[in-house]
Protein backbone atom coordinates (compact mmCIF):
# COMPACT_ATOMS: atom_id res chain seq x y z
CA UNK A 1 -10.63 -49.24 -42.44
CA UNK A 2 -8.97 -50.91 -39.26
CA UNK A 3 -5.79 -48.62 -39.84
CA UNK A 4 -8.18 -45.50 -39.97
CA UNK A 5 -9.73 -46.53 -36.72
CA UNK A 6 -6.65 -47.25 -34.72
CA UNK A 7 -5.17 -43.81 -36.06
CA UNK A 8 -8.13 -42.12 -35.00
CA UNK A 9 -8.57 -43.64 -31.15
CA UNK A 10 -4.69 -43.01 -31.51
CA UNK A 11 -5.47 -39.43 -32.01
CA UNK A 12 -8.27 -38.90 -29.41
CA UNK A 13 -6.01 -40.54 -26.89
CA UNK A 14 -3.12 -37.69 -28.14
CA UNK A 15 -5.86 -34.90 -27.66
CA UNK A 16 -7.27 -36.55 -24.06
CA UNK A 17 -3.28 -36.38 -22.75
CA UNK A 18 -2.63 -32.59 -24.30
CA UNK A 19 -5.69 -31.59 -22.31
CA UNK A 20 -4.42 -33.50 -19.24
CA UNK A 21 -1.75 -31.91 -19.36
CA UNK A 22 -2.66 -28.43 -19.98
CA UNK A 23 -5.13 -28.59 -16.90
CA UNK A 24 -2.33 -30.27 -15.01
CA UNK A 25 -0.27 -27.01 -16.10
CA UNK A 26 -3.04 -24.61 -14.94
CA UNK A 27 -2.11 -21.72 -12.53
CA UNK A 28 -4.70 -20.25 -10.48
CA UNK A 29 -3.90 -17.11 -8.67
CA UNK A 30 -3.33 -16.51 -4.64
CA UNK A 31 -4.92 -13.36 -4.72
CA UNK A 32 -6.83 -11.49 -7.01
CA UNK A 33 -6.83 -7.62 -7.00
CA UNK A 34 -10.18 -5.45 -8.91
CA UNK A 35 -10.53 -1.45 -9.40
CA UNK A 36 -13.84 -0.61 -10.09
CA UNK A 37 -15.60 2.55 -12.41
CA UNK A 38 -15.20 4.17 -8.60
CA UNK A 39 -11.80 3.56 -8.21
CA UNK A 40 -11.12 4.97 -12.07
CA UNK A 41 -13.48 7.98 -10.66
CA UNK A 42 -11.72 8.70 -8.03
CA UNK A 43 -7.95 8.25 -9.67
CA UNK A 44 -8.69 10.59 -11.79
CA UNK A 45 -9.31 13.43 -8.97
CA UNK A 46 -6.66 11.57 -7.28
CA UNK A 47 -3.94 11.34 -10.23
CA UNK A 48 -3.96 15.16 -11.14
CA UNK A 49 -1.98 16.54 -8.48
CA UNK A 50 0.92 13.21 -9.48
CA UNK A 51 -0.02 13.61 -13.44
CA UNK A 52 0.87 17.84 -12.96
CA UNK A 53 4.06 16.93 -11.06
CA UNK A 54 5.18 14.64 -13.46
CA UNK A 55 4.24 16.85 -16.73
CA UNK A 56 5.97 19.93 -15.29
CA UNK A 57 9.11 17.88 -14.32
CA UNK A 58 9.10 16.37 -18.22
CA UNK A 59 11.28 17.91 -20.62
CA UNK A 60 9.15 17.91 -24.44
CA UNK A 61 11.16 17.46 -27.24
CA UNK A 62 11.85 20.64 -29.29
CA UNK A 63 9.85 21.60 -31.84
CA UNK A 64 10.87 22.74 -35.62
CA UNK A 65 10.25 23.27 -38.75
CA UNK A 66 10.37 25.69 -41.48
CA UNK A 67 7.89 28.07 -43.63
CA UNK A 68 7.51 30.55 -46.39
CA UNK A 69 5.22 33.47 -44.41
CA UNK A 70 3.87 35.36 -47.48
CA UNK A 71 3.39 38.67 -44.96
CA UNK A 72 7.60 38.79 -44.57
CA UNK A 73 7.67 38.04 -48.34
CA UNK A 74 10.80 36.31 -47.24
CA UNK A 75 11.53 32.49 -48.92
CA UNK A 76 11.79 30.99 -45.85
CA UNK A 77 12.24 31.13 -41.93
CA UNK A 78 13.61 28.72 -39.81
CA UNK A 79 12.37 28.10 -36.50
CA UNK A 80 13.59 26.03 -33.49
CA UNK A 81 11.46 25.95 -29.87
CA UNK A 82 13.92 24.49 -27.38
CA UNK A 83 13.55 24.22 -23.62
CA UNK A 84 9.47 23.23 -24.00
CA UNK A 85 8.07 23.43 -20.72
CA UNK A 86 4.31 22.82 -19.33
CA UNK A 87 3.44 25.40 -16.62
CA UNK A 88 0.19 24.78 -15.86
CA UNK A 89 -2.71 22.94 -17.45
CA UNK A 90 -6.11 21.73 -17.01
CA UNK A 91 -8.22 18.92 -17.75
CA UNK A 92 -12.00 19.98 -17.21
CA UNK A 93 -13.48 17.06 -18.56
CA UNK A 94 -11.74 13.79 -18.24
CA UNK A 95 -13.51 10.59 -18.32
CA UNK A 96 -11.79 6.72 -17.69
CA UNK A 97 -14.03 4.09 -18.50
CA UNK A 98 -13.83 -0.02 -19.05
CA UNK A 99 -13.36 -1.61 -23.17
CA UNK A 100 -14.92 -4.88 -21.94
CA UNK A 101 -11.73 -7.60 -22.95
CA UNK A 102 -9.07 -4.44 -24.09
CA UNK A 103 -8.62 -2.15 -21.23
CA UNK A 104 -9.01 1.13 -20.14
CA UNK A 105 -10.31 3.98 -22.37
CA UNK A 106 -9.53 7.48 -21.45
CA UNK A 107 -10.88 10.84 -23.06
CA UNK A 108 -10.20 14.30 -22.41
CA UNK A 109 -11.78 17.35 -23.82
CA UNK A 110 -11.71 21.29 -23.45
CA UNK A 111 -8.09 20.74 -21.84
CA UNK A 112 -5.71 24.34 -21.66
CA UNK A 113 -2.40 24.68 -20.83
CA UNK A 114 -0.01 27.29 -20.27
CA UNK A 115 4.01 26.42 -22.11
CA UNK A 116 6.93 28.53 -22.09
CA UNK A 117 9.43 28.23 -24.15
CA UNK A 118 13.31 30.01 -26.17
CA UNK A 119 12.72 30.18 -29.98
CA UNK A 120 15.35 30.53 -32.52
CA UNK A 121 14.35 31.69 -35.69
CA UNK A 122 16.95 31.74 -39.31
CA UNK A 123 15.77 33.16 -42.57
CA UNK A 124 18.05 34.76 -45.10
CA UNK A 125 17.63 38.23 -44.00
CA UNK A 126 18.07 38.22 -40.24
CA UNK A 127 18.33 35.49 -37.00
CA UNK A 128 17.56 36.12 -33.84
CA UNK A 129 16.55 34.40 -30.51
CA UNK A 130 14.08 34.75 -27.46
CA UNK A 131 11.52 33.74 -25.29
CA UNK A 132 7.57 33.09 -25.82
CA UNK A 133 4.72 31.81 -24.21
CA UNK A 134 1.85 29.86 -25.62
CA UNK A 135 -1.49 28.90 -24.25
CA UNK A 136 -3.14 25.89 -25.50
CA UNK A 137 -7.25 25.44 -25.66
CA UNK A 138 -9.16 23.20 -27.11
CA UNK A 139 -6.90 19.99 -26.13
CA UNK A 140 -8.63 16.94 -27.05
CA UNK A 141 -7.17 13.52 -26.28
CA UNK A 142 -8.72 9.47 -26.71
CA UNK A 143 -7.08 6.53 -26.51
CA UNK A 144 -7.29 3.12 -25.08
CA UNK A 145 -4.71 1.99 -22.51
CA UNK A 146 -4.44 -1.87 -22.86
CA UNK A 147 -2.76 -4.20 -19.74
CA UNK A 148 -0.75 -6.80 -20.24
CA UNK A 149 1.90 -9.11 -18.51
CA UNK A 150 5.82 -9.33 -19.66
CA UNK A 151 7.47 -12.52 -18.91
CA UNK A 152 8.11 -11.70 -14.99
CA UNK A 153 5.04 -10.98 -14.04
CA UNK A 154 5.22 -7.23 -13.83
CA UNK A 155 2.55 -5.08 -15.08
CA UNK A 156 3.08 -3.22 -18.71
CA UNK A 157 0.53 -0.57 -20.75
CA UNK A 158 0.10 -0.08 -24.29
CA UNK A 159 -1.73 2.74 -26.03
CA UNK A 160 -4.01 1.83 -28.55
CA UNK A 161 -6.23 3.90 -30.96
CA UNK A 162 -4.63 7.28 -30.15
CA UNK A 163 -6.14 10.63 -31.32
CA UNK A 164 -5.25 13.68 -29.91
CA UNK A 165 -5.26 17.59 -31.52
CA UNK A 166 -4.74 21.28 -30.23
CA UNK A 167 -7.62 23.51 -31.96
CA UNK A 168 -6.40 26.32 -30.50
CA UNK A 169 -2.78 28.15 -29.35
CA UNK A 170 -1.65 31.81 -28.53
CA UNK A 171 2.02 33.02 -28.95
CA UNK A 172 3.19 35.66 -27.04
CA UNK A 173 6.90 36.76 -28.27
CA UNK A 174 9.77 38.44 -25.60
CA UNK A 175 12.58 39.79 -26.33
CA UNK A 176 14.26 43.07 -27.99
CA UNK A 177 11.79 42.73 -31.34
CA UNK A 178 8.90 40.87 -29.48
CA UNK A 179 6.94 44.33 -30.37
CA UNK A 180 7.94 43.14 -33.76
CA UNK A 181 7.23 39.79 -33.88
CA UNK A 182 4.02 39.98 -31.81
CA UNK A 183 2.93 41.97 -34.69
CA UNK A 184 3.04 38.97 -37.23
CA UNK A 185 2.60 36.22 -34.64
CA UNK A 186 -0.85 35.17 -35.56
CA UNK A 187 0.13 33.70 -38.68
CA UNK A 188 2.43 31.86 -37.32
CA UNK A 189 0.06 30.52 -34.73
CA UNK A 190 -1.50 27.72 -37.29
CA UNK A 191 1.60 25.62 -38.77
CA UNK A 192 3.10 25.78 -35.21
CA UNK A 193 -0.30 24.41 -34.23
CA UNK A 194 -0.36 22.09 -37.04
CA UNK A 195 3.59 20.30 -36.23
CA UNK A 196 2.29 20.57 -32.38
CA UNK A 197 -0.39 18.16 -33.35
CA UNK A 198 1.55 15.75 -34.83
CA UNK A 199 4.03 15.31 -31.91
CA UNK A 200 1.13 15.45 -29.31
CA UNK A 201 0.65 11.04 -29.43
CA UNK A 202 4.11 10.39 -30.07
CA UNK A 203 5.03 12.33 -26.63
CA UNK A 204 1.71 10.09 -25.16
CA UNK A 205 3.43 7.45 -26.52
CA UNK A 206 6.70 8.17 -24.78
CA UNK A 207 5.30 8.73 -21.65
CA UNK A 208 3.56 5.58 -21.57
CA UNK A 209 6.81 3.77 -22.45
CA UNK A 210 7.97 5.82 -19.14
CA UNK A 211 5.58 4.23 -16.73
CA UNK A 212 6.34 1.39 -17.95
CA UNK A 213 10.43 1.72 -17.19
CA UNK A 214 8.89 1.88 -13.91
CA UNK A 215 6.66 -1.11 -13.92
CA UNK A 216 9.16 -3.02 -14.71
CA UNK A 217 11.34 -2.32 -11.55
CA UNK A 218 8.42 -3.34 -9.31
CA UNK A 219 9.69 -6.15 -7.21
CA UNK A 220 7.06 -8.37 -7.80
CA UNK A 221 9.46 -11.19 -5.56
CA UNK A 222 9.59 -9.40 -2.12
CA UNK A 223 11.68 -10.62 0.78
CA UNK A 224 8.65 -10.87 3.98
CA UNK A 225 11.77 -11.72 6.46
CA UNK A 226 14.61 -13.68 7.09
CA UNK A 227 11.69 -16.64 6.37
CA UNK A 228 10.28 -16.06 3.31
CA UNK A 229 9.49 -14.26 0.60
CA UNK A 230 5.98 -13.05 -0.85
CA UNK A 231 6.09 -13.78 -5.04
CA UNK A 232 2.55 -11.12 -6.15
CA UNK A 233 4.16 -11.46 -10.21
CA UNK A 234 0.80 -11.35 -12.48
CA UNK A 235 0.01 -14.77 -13.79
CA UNK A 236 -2.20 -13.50 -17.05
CA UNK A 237 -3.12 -10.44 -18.39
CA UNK A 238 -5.91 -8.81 -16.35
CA UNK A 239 -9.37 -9.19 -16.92
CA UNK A 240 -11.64 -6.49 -17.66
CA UNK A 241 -15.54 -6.50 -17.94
CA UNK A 242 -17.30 -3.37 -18.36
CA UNK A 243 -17.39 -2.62 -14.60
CA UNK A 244 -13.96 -3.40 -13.60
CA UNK A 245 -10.65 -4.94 -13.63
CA UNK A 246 -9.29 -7.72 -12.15
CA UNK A 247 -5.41 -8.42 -11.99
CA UNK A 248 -4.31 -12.42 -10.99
CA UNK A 249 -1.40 -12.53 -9.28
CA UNK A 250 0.55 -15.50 -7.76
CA UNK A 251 0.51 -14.71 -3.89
CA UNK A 252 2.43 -17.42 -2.62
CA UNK A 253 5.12 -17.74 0.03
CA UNK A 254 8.90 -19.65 -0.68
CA UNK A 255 11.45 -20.23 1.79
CA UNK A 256 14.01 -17.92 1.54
CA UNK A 257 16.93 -20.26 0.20
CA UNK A 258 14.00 -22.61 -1.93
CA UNK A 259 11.95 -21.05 -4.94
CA UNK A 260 10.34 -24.51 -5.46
CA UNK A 261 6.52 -24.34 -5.05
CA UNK A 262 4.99 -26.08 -2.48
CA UNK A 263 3.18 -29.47 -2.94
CA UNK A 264 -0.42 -28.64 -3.62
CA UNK A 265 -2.23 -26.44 -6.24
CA UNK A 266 -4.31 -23.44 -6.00
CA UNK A 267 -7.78 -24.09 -7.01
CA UNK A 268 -9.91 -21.38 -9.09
CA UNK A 269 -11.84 -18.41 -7.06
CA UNK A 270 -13.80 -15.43 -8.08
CA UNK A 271 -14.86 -12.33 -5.98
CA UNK A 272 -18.17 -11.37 -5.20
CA UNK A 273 -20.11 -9.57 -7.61
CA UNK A 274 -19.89 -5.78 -5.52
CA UNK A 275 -18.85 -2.63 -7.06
CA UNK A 276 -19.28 -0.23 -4.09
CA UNK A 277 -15.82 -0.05 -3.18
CA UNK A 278 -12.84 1.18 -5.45
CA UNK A 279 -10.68 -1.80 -4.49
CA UNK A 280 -11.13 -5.80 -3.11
CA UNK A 281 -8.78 -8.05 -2.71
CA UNK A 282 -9.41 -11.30 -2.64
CA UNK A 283 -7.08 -13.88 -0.65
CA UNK A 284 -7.30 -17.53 -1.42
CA UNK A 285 -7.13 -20.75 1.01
CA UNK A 286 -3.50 -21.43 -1.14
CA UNK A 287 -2.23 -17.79 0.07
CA UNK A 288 -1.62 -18.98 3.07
CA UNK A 289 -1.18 -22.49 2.91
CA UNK A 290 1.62 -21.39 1.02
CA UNK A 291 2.82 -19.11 4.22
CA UNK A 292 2.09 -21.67 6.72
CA UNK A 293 4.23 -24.38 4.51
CA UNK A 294 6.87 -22.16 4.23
CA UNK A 295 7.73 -20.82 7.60
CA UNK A 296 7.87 -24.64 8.17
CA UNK A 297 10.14 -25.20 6.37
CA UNK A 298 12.16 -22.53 6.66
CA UNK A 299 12.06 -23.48 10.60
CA UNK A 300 10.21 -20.65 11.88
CA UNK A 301 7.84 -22.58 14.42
CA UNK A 302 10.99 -23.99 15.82
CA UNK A 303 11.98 -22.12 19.01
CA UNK A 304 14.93 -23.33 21.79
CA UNK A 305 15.10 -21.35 24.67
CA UNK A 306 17.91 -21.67 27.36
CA UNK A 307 17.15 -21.08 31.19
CA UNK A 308 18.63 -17.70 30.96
CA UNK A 309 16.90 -16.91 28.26
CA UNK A 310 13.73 -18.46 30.18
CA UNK A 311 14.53 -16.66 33.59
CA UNK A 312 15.87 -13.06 31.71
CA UNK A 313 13.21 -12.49 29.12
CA UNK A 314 10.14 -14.52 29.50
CA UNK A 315 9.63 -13.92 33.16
CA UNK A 316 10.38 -10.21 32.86
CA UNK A 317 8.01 -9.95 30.13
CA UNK A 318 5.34 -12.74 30.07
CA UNK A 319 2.43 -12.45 32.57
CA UNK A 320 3.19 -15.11 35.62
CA UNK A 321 5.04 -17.64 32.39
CA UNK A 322 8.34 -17.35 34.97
CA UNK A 323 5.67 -19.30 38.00
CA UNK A 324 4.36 -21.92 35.26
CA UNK A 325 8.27 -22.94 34.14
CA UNK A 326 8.75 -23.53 38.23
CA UNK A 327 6.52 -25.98 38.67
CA UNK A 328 7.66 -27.90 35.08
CA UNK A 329 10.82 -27.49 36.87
CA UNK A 330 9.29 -29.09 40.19
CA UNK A 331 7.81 -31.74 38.22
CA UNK A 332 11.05 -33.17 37.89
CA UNK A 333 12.78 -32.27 40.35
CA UNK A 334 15.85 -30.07 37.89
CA UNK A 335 19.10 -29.30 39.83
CA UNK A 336 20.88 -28.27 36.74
CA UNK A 337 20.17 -26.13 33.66
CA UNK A 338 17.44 -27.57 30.74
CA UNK A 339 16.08 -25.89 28.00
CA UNK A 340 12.53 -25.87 26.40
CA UNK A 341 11.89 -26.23 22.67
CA UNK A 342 8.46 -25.76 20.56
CA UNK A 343 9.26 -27.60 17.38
CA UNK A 344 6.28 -27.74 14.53
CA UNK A 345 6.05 -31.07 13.33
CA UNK A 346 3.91 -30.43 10.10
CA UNK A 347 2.95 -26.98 8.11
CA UNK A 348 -0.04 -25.35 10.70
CA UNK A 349 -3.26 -26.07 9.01
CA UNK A 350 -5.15 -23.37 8.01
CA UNK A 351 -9.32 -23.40 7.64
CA UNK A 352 -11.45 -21.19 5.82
CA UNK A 353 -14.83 -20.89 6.97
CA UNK A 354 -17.73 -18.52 6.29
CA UNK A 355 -16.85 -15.40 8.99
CA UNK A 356 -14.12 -17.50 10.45
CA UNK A 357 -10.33 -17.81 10.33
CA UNK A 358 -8.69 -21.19 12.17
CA UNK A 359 -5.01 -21.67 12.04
CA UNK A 360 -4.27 -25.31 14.07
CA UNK A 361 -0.61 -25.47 14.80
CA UNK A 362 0.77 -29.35 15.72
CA UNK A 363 3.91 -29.44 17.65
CA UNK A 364 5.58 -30.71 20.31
CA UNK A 365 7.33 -29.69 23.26
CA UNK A 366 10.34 -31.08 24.74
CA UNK A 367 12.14 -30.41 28.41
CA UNK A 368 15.94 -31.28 28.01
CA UNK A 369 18.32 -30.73 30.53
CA UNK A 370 22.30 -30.39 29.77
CA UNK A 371 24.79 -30.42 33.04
CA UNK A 372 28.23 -28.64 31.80
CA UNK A 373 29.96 -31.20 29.90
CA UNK A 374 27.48 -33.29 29.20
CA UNK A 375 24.89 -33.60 26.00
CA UNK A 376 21.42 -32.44 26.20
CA UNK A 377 19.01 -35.25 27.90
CA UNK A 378 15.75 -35.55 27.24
CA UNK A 379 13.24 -35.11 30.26
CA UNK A 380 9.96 -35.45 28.82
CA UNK A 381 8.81 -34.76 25.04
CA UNK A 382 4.62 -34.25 24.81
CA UNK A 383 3.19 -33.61 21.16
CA UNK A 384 0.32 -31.37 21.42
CA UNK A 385 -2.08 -28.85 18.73
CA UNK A 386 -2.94 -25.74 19.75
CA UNK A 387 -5.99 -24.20 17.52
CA UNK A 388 -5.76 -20.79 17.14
CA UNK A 389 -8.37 -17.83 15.60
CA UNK A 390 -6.93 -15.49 13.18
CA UNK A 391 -8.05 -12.02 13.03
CA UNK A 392 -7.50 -9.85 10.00
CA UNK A 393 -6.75 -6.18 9.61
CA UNK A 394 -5.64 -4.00 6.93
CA UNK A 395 -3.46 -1.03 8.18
CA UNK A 396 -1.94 1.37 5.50
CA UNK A 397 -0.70 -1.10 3.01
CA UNK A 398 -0.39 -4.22 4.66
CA UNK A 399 -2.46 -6.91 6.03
CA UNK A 400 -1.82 -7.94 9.69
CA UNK A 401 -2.76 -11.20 11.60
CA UNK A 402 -3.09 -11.78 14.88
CA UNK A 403 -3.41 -15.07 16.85
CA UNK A 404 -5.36 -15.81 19.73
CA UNK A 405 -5.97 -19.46 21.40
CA UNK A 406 -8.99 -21.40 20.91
CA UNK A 407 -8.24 -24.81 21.67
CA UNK A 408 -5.39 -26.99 23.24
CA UNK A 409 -5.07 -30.68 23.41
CA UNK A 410 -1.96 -32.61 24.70
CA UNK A 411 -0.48 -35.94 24.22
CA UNK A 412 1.99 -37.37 26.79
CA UNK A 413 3.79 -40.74 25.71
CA UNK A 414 2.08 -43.93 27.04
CA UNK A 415 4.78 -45.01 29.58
CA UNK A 416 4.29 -41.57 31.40
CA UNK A 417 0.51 -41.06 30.80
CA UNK A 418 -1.53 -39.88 33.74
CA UNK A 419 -5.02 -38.40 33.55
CA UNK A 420 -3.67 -35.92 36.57
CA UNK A 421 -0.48 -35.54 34.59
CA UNK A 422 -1.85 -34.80 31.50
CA UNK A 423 -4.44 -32.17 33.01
CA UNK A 424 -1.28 -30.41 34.90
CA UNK A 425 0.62 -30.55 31.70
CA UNK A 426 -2.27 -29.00 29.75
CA UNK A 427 -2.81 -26.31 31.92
CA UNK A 428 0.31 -25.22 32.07
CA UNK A 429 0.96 -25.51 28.16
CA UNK A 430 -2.11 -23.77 27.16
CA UNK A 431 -1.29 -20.98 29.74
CA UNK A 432 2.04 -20.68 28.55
CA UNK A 433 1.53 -20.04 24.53
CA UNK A 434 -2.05 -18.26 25.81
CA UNK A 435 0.43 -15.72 27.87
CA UNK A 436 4.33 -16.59 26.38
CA UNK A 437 4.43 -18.00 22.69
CA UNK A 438 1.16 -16.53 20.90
CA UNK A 439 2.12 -12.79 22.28
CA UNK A 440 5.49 -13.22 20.95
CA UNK A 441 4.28 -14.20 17.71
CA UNK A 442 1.84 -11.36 17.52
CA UNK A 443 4.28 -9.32 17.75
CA UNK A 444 6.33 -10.40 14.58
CA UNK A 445 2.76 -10.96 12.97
CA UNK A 446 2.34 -6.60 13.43
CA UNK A 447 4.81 -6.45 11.01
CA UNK A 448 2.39 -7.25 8.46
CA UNK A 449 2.30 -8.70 4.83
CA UNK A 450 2.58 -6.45 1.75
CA UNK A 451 -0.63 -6.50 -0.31
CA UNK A 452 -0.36 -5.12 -3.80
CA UNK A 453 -0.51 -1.59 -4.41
CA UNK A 454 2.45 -0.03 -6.46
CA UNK A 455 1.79 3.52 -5.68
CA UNK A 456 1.67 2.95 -2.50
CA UNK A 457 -1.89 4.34 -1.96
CA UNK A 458 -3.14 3.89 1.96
CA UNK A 459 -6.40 1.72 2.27
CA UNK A 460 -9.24 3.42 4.39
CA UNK A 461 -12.47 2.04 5.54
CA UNK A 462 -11.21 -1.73 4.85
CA UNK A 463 -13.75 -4.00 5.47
CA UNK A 464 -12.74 -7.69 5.83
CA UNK A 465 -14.73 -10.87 5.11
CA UNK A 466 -14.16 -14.72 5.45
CA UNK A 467 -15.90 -16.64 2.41
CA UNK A 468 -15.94 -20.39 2.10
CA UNK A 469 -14.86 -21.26 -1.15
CA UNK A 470 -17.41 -22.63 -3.53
């Protein structure tokens, strides 16, 4: 009985660790991406114009076979239809709609097209070769398109539970006999019909393989800039309720030259219950922790400028920046050359907050001066943290931040603290990333960062909104 016991706390103990450890393992995603029944609505208006191109550019695989018409009372003919091609079509009634946990199912009815296509035909009496057109009515296609996730991340589709059928076809012979074979072509009609059918999902089939060649070259690891880059692979296979779909993805930054993620987790989110718009996107707290950790690392908030530098480029372009670097200069009285660096000193902390956006950057700057010959000297080094807003914006494809300052606080060291020191020192800091640093940044912020969207589909009437997470 004791033995029992022991094996079974041993046991609960084994099951309390494996769940540790799972949990410990758990991934959340850095942004989360969800199509509504609106955005299926509108791809399919959308997706006939690409779905045309891409059907008339298609080559179908020929189509053969062999029969016994009783009207040539011949024992057989041979036919071959090479060169298959889809000149038109259309797709009155076509309907995409959520399979709550399976994907997405898609039905078409009362579809026509319009094929051309060369024939060969062999029998024992006679060959010959030509042209002929066919139009198709009655095309009738369902199947479920499932989502899923291959081991990078990217995106793949499976068809499930395909039915499709022709009820209907025309053949119109050319060539020197077409009177001829025009004549008899309506018995032919049905077992063409009837080997058309049975290629129709295995072409589906193939296509869907197609798009998914595709998928797979989607860099789902993009290089941002010579920082970072932006990993958006999918973390799980999307989840789909019966009014949408919502794909995980990883969203987080890495330095360039380090794929190691950063030291904290992403924590669990969800979007707001709203189906009015195709698309959200939601962006998590960890999204751009991740950024913020891995610019500083990568030493992006580190900046050393020279006096020529200073006295060439900031003064020509910053608003009265060239006046404020005088009077540093004054301060201490500089006969020879120095230099100015910004240098983070941790990751800028980012804050979430119902309708706002903080970004608090802690740094220091440092005054050194270098006489030919001679190493740099330090002149004065002040730590300081400037708290900045963040705006938001989506333009095109890409979501652009902007800074602006909100607060600024500086810290001189002890043996060179004055209250009228510090106040000189913080006005002329705070005026000079207000006017020098943030505009600079800005303008490497316009660049943007990529949000997902693989076909590259322009966002319109983006609305933006800051949630605190729950």
């Amino acid at each position: 009985m004791m033995c029992t016991k022991m094996v079974q706390v041993l046991w609960g103990c084994f099951l309390l660790w494996n769940l540790y450890i799972s949990s410990a393992q758990t991934i959340y995603p850095g942004i989360k991406a969800r199509a509504t029944q609106r955005a299926l609505d509108y791809g399919i208006q959308a997706g006939m114009e690409m779905i045309e191109q891409m059907v008339k550019e298609r080559n179908i695989q020929d189509l053969k076979g062999s029969e016994s018409p009783e009207f040539l009372k011949i024992y057989y003919v041979n036919y071959h239809f090479i060169n298959i091609k889809i000149n038109a079509f259309a797709l009155p009634n076509t309907s995409l709609a959520f399979v709550p946990g399976v994907g997405i199912r898609a039905l078409i009815n009362h579809g026509t097209a319009n094929i051309s296509t060369d024939w060969e035909i062999k029998s024992p009496l006679f060959q010959d070769t030509g042209g002929a057109d066919l139009f198709l009515s009655g095309v009738y296609f369902t199947g479920i398109v499932v989502l899923a996730q291959d081991d990078f991340g990217h995106p793949i589709l499976k068809l499930q539970d395909c039915y499709a059928q022709v009820s209907h076809n025309d053949i119109s012979f050319s060539g020197e006999l077409s009177v001829l074979y025009n004549s008899f072509a309506e018995p032919m009609e049905k077992p063409i019909l009837k080997n058309l059918n049975k290629m129709l999902c295995p072409i589906i089939t193939s296509e869907v393989e197609a798009v998914n060649a595709n998928l797979s070259r989607l860099e789902v690891l993009r290089k941002i800039d010579n920082y970072t880059l932006l990993d958006y692979s999918l973390i799980s296979s999307p989840e789909i309720t019966e009014n949408y779909i919502d794909l995980n993805l990883k969203g987080v930054f890495y330095p360039l030259e380090n794929l190691t993620d950063p030291p904290f987790s992403s924590v669990p989110f969800v979007l707001p219950e709203h189906n009015d718009s195709m698309i959200y996107i939601g962006i998590s707290e960890y999204f751009f922790k991740s950024a913020s950790y891995a610019y500083f690392t990568a030493g992006a908030f580190n900046v050393t400028l020279t006096t020529e530098e200073i006295f060439s480029h900031l003064i020509r372009n910053s608003q009265g920046l060239g006046n404020m670097l005088s009077r540093i200069a004054e301060l201490y009285i500089l006969s020879q050359p120095f230099m100015v660096q910004v240098l983070a000193t941790q990751p800028p902390v980012v804050n979430l907050l119902p309708g706002n956006f903080t970004l608090d950057i802690p740094a220091s700057f440092v005054i050194l001066t270098q006489s030919k010959n001679s190493t740099a000297e330090t002149i004065v080094s002040m730590d300081f943290v400037a708290s900045t807003n963040v705006a938001l914006a989506i333009l095109g494809q890409r979501l652009i931040c902007s800074l602006s300052l909100n607060r600024f606080h500086l810290s001189l060291p002890e043996s060179s603290r004055s209250n009228v020191e510090v106040l000189r020192f913080e006005n002329i800091l705070s005026s000079i990333l207000h006017f020098g640093v943030l505009p600079l940044a800005n303008a490497k912020l316009q660049q943007g960062f990529p949000l997902p969207n693989p076909h590259k589909i322009s966002f319109v009437n983006s609305d933006i909104e800051v949630l605190e997470l729950l």
